[in-house]
N, C-alpha and C. Protein backbone atom coordinates (compact mmCIF):
# COMPACT_ATOMS: atom_id res chain seq x y z
N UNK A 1 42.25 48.07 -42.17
CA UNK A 1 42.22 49.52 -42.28
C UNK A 1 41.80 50.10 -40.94
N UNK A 2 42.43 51.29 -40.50
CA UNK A 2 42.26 51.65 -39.05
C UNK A 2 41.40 52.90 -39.16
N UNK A 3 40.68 52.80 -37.84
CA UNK A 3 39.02 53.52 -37.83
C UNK A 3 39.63 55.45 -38.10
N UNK A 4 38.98 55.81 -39.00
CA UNK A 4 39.29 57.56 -38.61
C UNK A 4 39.20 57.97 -37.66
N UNK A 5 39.70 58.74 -36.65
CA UNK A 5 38.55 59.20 -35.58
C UNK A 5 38.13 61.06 -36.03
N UNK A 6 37.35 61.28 -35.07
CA UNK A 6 36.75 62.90 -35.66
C UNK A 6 37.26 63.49 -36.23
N UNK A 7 38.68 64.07 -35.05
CA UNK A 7 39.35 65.52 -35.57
C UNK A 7 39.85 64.74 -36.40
N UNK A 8 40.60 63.80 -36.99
CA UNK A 8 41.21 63.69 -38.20
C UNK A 8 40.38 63.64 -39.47
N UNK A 9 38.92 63.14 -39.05
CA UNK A 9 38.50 63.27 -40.02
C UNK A 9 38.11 65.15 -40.61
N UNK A 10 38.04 65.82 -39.61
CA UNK A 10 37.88 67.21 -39.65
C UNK A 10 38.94 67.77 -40.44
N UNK A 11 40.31 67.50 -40.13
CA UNK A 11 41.86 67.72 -40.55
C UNK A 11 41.52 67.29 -42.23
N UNK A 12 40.98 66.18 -42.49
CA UNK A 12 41.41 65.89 -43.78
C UNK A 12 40.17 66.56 -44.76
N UNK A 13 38.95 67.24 -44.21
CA UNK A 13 37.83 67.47 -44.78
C UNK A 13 38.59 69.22 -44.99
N UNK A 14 39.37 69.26 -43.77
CA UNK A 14 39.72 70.76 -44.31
C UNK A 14 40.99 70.75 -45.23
N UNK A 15 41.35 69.90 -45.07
CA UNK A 15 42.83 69.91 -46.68
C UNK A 15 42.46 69.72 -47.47
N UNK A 16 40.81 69.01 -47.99
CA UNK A 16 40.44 68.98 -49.38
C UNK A 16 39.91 70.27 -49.57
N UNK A 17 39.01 70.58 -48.37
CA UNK A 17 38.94 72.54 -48.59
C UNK A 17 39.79 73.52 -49.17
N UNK A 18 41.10 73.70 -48.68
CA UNK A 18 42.24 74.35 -48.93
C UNK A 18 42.01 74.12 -50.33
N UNK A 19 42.58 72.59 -50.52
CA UNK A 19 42.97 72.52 -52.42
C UNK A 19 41.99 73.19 -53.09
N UNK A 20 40.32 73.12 -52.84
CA UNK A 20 39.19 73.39 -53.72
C UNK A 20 39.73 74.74 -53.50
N UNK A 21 40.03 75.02 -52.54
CA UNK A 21 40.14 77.30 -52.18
C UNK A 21 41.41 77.35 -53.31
N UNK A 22 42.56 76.78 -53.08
CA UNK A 22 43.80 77.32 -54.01
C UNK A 22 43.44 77.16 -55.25
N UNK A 23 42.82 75.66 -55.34
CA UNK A 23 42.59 75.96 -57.30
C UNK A 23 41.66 76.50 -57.65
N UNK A 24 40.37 76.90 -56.60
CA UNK A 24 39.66 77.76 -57.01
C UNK A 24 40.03 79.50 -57.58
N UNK A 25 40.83 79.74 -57.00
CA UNK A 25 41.55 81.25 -56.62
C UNK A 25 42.51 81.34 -58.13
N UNK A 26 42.84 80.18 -57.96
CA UNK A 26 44.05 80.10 -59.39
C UNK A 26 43.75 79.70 -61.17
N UNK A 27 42.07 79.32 -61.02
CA UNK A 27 41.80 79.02 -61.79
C UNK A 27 40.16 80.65 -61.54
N UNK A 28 40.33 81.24 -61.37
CA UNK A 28 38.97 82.34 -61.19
C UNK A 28 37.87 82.03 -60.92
N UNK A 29 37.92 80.44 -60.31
CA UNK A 29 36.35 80.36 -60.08
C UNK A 29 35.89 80.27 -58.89
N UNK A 30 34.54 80.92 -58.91
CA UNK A 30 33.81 81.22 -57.64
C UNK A 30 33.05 80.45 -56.67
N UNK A 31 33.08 80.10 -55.64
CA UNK A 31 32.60 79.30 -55.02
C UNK A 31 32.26 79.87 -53.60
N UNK A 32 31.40 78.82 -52.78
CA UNK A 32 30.70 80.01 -51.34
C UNK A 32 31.06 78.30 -50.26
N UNK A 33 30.96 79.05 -49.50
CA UNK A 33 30.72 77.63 -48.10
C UNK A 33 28.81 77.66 -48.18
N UNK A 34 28.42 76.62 -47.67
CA UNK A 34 27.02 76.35 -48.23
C UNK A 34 26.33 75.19 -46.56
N UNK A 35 25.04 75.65 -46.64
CA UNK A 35 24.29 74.94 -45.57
C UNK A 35 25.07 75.22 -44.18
N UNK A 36 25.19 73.92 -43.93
CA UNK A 36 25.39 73.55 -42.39
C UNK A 36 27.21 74.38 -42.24
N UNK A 37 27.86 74.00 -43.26
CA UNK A 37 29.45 74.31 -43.59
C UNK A 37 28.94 76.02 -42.79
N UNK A 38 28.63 76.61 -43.40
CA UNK A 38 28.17 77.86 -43.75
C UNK A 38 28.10 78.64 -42.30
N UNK A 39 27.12 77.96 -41.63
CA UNK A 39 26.32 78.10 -40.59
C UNK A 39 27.44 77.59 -39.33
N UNK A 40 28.33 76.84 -39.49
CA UNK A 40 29.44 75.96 -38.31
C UNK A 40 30.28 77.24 -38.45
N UNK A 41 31.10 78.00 -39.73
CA UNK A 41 31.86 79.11 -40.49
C UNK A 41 31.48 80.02 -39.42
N UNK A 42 30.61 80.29 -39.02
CA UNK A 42 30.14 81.86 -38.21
C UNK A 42 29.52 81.73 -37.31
N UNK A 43 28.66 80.70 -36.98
CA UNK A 43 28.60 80.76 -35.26
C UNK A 43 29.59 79.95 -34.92
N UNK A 44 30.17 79.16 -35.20
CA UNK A 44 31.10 78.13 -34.29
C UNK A 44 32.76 78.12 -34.63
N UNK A 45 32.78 79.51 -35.47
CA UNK A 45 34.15 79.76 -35.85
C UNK A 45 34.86 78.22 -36.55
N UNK A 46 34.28 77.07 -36.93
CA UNK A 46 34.33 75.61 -37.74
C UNK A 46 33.30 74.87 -37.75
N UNK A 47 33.46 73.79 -37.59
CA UNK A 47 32.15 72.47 -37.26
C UNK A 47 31.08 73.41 -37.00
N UNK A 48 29.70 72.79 -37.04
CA UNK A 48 28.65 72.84 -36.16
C UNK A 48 29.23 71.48 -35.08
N UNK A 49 28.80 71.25 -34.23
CA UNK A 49 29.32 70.10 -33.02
C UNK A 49 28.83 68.55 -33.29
N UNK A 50 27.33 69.26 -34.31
CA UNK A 50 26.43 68.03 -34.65
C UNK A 50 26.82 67.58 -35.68
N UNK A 51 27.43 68.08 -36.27
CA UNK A 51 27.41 67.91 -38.18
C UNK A 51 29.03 67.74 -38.36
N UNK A 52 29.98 67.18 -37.65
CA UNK A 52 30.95 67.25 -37.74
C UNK A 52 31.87 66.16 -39.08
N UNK A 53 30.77 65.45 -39.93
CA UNK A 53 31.38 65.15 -40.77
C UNK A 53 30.79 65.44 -42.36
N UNK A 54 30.55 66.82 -42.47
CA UNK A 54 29.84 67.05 -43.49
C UNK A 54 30.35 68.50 -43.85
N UNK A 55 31.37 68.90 -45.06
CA UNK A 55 31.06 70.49 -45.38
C UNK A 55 30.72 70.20 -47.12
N UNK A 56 30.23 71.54 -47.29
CA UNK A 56 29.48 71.77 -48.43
C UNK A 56 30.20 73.06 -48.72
N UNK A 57 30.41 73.01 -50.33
CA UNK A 57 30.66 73.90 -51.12
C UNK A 57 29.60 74.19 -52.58
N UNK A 58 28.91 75.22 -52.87
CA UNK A 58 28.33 75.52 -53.99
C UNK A 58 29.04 76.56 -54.84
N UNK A 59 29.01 76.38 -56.62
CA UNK A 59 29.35 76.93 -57.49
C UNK A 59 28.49 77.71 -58.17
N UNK A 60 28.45 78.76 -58.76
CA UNK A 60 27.22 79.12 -59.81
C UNK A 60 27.56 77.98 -60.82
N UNK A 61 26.81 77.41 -61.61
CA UNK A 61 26.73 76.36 -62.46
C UNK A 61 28.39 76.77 -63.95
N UNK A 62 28.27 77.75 -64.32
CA UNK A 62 29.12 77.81 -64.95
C UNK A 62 30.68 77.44 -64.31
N UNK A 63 30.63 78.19 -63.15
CA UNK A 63 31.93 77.97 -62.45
C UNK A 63 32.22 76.30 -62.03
N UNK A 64 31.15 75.82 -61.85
CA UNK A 64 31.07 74.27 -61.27
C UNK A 64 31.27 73.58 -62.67
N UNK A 65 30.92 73.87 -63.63
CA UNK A 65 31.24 72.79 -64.62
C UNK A 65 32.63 72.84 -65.13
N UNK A 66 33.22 74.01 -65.41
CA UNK A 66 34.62 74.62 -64.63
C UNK A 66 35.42 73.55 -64.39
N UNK A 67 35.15 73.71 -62.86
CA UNK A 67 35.38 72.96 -61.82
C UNK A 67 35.54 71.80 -61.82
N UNK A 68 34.90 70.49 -62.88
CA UNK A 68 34.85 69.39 -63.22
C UNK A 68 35.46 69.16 -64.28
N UNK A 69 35.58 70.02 -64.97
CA UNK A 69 36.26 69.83 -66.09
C UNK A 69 37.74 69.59 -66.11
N UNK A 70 38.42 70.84 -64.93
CA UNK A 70 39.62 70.91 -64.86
C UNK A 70 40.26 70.82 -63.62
N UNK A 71 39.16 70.38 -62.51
CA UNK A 71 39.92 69.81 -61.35
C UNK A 71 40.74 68.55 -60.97
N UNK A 72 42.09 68.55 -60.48
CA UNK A 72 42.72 67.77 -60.56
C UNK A 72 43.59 67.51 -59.43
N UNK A 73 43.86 66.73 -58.73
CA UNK A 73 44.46 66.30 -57.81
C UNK A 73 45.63 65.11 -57.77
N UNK A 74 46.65 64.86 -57.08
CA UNK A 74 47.44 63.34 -56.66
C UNK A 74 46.16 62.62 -55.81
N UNK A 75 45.75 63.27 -55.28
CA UNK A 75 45.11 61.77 -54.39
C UNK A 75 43.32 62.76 -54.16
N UNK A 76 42.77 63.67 -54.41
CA UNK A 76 41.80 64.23 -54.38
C UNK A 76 40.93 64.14 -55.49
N UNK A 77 39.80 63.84 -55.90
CA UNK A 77 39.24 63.75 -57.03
C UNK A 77 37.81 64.23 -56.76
N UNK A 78 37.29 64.45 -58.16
CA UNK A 78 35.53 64.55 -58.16
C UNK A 78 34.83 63.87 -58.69
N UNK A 79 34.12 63.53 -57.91
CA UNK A 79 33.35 61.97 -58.64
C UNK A 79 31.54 62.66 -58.39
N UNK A 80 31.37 61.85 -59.60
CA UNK A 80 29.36 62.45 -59.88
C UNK A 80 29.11 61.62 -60.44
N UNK A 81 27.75 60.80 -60.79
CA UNK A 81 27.33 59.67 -61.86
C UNK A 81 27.68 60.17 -63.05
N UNK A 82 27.76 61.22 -63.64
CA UNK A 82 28.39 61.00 -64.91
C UNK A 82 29.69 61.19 -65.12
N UNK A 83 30.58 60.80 -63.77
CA UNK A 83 31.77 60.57 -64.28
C UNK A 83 32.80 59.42 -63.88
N UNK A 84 31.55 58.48 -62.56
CA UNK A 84 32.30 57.14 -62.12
C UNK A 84 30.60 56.61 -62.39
N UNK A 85 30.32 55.65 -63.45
CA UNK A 85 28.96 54.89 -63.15
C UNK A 85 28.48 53.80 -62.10
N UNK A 86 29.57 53.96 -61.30
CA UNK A 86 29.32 52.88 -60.34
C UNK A 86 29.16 54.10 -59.31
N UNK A 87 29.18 55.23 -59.41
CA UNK A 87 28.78 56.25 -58.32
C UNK A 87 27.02 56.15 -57.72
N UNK A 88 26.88 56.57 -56.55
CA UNK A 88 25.51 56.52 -56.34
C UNK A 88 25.16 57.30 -55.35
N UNK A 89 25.31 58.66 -55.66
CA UNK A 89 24.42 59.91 -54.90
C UNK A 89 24.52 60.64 -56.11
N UNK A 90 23.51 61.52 -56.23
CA UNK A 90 22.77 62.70 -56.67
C UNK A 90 23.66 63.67 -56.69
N UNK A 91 24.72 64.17 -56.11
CA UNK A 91 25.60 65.42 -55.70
C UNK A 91 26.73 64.93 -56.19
N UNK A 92 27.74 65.53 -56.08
CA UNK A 92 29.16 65.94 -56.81
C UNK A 92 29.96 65.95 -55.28
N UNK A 93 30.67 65.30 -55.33
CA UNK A 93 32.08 65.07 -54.02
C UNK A 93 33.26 65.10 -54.55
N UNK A 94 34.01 65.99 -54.04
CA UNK A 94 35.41 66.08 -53.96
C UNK A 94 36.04 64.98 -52.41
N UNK A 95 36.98 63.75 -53.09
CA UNK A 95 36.86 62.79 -52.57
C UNK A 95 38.43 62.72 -52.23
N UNK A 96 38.73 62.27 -51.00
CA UNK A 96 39.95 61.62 -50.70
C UNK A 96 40.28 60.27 -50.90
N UNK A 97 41.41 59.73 -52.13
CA UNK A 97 41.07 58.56 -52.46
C UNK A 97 42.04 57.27 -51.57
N UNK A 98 42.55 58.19 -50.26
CA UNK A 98 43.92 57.68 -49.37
C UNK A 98 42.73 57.17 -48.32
N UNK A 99 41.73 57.39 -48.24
CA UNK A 99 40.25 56.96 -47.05
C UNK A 99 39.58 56.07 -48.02
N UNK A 100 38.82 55.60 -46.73
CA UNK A 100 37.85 54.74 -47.24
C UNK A 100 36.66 54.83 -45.88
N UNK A 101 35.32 55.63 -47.05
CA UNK A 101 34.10 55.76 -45.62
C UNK A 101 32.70 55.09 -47.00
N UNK A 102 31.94 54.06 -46.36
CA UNK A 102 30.93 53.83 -47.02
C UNK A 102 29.97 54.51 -46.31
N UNK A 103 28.57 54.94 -46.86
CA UNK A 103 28.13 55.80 -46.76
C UNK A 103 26.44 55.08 -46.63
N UNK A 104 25.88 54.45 -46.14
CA UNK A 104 24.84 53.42 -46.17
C UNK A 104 23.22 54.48 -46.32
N UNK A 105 22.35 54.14 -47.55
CA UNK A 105 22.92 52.99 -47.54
C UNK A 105 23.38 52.21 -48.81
N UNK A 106 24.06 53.38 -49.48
CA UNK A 106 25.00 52.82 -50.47
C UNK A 106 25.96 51.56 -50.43
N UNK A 107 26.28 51.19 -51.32
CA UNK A 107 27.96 50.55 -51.26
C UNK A 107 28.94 50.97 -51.77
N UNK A 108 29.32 52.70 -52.05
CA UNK A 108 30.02 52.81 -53.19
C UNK A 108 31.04 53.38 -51.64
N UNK A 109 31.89 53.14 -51.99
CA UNK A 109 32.96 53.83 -50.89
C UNK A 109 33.17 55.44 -51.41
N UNK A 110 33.32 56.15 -50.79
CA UNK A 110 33.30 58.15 -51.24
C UNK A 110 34.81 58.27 -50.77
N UNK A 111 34.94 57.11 -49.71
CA UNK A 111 36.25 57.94 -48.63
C UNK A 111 35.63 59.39 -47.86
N UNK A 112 36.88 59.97 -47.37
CA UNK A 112 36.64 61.54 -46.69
C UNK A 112 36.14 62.16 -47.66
N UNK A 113 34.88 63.28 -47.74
CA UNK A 113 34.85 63.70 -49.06
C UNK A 113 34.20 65.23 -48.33
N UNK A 114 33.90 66.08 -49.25
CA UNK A 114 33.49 66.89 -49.68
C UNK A 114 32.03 67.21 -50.64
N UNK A 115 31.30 67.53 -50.25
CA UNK A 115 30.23 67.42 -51.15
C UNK A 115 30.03 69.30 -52.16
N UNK A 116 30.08 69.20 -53.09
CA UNK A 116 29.87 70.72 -53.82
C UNK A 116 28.61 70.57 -55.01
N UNK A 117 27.94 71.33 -54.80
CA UNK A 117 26.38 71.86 -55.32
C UNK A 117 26.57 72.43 -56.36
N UNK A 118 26.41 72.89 -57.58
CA UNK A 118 25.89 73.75 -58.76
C UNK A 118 24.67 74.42 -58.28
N UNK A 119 24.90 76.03 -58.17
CA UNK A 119 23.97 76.85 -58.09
C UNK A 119 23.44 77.20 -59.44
N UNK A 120 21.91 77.06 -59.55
CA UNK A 120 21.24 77.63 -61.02
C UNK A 120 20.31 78.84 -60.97
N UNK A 121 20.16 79.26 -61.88
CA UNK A 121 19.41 80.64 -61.85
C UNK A 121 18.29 79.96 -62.17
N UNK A 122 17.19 81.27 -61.93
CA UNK A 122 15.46 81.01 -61.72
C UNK A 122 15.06 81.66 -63.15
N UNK A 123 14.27 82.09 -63.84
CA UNK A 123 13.60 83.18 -64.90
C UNK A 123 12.93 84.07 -63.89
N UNK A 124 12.91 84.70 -64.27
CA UNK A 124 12.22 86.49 -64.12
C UNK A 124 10.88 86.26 -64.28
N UNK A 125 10.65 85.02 -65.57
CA UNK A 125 8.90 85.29 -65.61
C UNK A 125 8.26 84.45 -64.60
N UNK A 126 7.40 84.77 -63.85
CA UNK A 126 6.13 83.70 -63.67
C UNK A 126 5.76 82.61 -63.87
N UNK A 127 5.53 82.56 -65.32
CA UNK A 127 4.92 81.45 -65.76
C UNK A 127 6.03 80.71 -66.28
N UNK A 128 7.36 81.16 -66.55
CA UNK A 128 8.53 80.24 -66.56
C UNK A 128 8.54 79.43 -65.62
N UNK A 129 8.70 80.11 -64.47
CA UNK A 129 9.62 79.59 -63.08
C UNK A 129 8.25 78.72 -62.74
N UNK A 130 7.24 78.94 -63.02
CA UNK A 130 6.09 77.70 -62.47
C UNK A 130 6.41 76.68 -63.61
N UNK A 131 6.50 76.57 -64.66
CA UNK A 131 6.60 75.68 -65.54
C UNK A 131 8.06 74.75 -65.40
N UNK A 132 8.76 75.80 -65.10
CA UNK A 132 10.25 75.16 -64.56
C UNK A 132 10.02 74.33 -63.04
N UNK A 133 9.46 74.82 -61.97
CA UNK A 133 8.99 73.91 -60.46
C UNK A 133 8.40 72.70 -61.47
N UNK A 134 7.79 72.66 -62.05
CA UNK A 134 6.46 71.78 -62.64
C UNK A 134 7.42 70.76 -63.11
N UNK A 135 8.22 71.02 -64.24
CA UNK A 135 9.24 69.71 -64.89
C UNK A 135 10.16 68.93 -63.91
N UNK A 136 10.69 69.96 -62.66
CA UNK A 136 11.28 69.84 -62.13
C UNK A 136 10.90 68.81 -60.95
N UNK A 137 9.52 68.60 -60.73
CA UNK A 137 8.59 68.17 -59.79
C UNK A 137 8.35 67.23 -60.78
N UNK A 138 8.21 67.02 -61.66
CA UNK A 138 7.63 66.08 -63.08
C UNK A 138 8.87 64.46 -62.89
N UNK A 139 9.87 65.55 -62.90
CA UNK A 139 11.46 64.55 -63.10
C UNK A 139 11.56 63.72 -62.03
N UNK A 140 11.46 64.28 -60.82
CA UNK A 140 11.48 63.56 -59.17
C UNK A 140 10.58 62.96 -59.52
N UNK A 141 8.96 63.27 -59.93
CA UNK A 141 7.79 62.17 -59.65
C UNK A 141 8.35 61.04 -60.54
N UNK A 142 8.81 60.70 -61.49
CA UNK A 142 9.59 59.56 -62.86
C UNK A 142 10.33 58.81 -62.10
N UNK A 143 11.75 59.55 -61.34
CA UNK A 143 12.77 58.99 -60.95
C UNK A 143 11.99 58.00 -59.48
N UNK A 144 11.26 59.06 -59.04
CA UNK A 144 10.65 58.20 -57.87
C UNK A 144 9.34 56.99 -57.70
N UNK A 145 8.78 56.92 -59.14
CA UNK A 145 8.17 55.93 -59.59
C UNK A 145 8.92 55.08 -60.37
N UNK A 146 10.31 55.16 -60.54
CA UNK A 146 11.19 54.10 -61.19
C UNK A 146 10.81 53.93 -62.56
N UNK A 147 10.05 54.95 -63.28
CA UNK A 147 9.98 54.83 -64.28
C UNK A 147 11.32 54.46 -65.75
N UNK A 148 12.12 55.38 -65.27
CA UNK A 148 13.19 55.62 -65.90
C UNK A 148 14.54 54.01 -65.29
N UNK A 149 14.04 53.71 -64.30
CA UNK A 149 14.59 52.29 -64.12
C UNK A 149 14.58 51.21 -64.64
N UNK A 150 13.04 51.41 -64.91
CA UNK A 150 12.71 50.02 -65.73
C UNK A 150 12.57 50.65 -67.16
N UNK A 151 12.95 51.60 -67.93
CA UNK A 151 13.24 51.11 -69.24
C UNK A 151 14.95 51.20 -68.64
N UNK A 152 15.72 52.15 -68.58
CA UNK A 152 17.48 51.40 -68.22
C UNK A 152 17.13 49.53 -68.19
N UNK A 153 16.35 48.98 -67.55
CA UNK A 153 16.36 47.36 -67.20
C UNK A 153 16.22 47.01 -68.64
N UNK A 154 15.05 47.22 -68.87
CA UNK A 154 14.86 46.71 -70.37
C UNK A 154 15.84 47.45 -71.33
N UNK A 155 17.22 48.32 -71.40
CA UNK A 155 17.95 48.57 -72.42
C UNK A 155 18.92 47.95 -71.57
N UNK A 156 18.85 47.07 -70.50
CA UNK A 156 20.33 46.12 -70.00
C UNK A 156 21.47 46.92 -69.30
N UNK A 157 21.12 48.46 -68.87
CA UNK A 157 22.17 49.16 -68.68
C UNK A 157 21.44 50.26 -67.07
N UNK A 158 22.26 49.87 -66.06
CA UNK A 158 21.85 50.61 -64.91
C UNK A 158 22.10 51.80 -64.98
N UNK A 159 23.12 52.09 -65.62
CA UNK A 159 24.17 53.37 -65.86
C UNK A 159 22.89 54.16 -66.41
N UNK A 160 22.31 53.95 -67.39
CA UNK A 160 21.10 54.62 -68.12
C UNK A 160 20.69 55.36 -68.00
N UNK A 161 19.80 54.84 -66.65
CA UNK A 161 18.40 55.86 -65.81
C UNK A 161 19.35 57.00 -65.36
N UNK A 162 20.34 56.87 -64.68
CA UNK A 162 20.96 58.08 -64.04
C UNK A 162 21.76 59.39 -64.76
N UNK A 163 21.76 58.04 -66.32
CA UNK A 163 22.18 59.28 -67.66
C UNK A 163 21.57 60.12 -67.90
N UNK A 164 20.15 59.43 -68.15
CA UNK A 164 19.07 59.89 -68.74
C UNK A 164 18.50 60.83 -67.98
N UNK A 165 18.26 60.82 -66.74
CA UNK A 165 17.96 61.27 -65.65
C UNK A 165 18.76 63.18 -65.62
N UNK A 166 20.07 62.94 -65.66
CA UNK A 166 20.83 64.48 -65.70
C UNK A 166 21.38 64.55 -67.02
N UNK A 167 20.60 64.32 -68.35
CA UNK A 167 20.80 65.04 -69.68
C UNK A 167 19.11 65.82 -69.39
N UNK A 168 17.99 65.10 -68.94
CA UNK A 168 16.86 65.81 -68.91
C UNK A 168 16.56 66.83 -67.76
N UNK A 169 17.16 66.94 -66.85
CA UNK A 169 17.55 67.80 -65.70
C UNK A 169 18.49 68.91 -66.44
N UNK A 170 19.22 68.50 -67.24
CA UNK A 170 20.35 69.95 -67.74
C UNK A 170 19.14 70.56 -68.68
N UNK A 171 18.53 70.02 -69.69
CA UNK A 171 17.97 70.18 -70.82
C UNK A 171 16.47 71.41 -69.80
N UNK A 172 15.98 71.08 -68.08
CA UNK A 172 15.29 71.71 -67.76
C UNK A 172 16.34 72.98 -66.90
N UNK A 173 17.20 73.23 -66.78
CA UNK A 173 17.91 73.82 -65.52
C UNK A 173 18.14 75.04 -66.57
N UNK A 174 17.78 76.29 -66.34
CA UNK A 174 17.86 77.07 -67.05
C UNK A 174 19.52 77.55 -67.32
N UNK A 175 20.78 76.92 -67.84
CA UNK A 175 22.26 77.49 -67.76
C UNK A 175 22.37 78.59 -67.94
N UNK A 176 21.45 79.58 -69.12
CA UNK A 176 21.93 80.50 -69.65
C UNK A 176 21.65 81.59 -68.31
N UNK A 177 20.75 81.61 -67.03
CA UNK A 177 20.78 82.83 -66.79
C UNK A 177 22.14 83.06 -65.81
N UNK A 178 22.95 82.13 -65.26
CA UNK A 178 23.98 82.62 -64.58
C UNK A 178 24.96 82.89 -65.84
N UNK A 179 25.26 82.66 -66.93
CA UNK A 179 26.26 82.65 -67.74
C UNK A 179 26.50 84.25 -68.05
């Protein structure tokens, strides 16, 4: 397999762009350029110079689940742990499946990809939105003491922890206030 070099890899990060923009447009859902993407968009009229293999797209959560539900491609796809279990990042990529880039220090190959975020709403109250930081800070402290690893070990299933992991993350992420 022959090495990408930059601009092509730039070329193919912006044709998965396009598709996310056309079926976004054609299907009504909303989406923003996000982080570094964002920031390359308006001072650097593209790239940042440093960050040249990374853009980001975020959804409000309704539009992003949307988005997964009914995005579809010949050779472009979206892959998240709950929808390839051999996946292994935290985020949602819109993936070119004609590449091949491992990503260390994973082993899962992504190819050229795209990374897109679910934006969630906050509560209005106080003592929500502290109680919401709190679970939310609760879930990272679990995942990062491997708690949730070692029972997945002891139920024989790796897939598990990372199930278990974003049914109790949805169950804290407030959906209803962007809806």
């Amino acid at each position: 397999m022959r090495e990408i070099k930059p601009e092509e890899h730039k070329r193919l990060e912006i044709d998965i762009l396009k598709d996310i923009h056309r079926f976004c447009r054609e299907n009504k859902i909303t989406y923003f350029l996000a982080y570094g993407t964002l920031l390359g968009a308006i001072r650097h009229n593209g790239f940042i110079p440093w960050d040249i293999d990374d853009v980001d797209v975020a959804m409000p959560r309704p539009d992003y689940d949307r988005f997964l539900r009914l995005y579809s491609h010949d050779y472009f796809c979206a892959k998240n742990i709950l929808i390839d279990n051999k996946y292994q990042a935290a985020i949602t990529r819109v993936c070119d499946s004609r590449t091949s880039k491992l990503v260390p220090p994973n082993t899962y190959d992504y190819g050229v990809s795209i990374d897109v975020y679910p934006l969630d709403g906050v509560f209005n109250n106080r003592v929500f939105c502290w109680l919401h930081q709190f679970l939310l800070r609760f879930l990272v402290g679990i995942e990062s003491l491997k708690i949730l690893t070692s029972f997945a070990d002891c139920m024989g299933d790796s897939w598990c922890r990372k199930h278990i992991y974003f049914k109790l993350l949805g169950y804290i992420i407030p959906r209803n206030v962007l809806a």
